[in-house]
Protein backbone atom coordinates (compact mmCIF):
# COMPACT_ATOMS: atom_id res chain seq x y z
CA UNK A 1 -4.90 -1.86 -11.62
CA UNK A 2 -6.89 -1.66 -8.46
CA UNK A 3 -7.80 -3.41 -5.21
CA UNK A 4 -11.16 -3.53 -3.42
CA UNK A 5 -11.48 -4.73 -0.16
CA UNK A 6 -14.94 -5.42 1.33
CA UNK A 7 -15.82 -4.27 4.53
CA UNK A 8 -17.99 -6.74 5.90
CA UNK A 9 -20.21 -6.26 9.27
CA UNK A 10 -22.82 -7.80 10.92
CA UNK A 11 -24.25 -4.54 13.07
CA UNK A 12 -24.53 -1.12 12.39
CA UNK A 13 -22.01 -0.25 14.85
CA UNK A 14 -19.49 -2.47 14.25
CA UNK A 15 -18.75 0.12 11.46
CA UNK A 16 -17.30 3.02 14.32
CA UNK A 17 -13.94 0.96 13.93
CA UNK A 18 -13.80 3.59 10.54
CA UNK A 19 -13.66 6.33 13.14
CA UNK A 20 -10.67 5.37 14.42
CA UNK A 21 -8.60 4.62 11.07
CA UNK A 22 -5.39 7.20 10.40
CA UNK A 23 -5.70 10.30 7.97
CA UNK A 24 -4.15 9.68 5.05
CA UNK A 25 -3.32 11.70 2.06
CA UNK A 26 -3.39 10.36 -1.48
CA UNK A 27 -2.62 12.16 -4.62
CA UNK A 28 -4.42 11.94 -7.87
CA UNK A 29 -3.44 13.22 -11.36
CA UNK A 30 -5.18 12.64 -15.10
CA UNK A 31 -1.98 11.21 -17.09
CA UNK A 32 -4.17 10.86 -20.43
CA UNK A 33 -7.05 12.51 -22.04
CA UNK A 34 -7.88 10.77 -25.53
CA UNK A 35 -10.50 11.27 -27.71
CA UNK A 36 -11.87 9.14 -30.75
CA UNK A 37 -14.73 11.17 -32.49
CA UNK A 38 -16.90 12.84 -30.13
CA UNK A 39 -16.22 10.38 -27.37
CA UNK A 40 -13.19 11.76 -24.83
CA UNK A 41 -11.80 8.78 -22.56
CA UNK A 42 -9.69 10.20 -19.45
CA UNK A 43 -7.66 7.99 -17.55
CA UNK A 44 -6.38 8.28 -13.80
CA UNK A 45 -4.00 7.48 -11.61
CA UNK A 46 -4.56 7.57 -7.60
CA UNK A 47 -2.11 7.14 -4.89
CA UNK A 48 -2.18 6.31 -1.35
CA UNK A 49 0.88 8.23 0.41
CA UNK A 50 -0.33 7.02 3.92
CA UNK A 51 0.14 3.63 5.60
CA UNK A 52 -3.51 3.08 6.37
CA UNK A 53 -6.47 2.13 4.31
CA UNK A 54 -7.79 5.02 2.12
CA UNK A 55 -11.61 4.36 2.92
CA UNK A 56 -14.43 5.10 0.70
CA UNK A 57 -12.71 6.80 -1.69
CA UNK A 58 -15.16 8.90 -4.07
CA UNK A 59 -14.17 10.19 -7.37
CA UNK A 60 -15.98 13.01 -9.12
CA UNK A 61 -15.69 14.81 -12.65
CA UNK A 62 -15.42 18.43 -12.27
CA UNK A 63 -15.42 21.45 -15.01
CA UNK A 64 -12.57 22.65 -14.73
CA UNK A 65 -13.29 26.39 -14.94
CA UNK A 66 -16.26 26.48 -12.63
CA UNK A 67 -15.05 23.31 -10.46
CA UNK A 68 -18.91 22.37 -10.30
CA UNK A 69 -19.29 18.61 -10.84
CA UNK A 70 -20.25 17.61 -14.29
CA UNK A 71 -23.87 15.60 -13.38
CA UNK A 72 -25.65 14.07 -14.38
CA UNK A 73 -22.48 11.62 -15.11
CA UNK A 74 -22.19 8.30 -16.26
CA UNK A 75 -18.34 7.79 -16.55
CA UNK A 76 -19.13 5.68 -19.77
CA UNK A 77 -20.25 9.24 -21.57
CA UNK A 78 -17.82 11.00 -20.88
CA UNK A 79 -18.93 14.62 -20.70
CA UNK A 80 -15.73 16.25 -21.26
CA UNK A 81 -15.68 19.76 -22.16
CA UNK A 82 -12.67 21.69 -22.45
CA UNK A 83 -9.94 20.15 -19.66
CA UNK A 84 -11.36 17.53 -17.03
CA UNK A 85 -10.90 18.21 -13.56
CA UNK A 86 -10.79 15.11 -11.13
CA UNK A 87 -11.89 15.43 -7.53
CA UNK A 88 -10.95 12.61 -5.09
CA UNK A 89 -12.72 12.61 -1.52
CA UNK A 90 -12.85 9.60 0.92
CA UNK A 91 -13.67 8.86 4.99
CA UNK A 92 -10.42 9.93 5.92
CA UNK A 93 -8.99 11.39 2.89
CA UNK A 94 -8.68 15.04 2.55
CA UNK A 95 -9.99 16.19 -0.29
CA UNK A 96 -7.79 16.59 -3.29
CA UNK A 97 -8.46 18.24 -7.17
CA UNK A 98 -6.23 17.34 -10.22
CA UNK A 99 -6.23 19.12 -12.95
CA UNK A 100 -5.06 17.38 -16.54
């Protein structure tokens, strides 16, 4: 399930509100990796541990050996090798890896 809330603004600057928002960690971790032929499907689960908004939040598919992002990636194709790595980043989320 997620939410997504739309940060609407008229100006440019009505955006440095952002700055002001609370670190907050969140916690991510791959609870299934399935595969049917040669297609892999990974699924994730994301967490906000802080009482603020979690803004922005980027995921990105990392080889797990190397940690280099897997790119080019379309999510729908999946290019799992080996075991998936997850990166989550956001505006005021510190960056966090899970590995499956």
């Amino acid at each position: 399930m997620s939410e997504n809330t739309y940060w609407r603004y008229r100006q440019a600057s009505d955006m440095k509100v952002l700055n002001k928002a609370k670190s907050v960690k969140v916690s991510a971790d791959i609870v299934r990796v399935t595969r049917s032929g040669a297609r892999r499907a990974a699924t994730a689960r994301i967490h906000n541990h802080g009482s603020a908004v979690a803004a922005m939040v980027r995921l990105s598919l990392l080889d797990s050996r190397s940690n280099d992002r897997v790119l080019p990636t379309l999510y729908s194709d999946n290019y799992l090798w080996g075991r998936p790595a997850l990166r989550v980043e956001g505006y005021n989320v510190p960056q966090t890896v899970a590995r499956s």
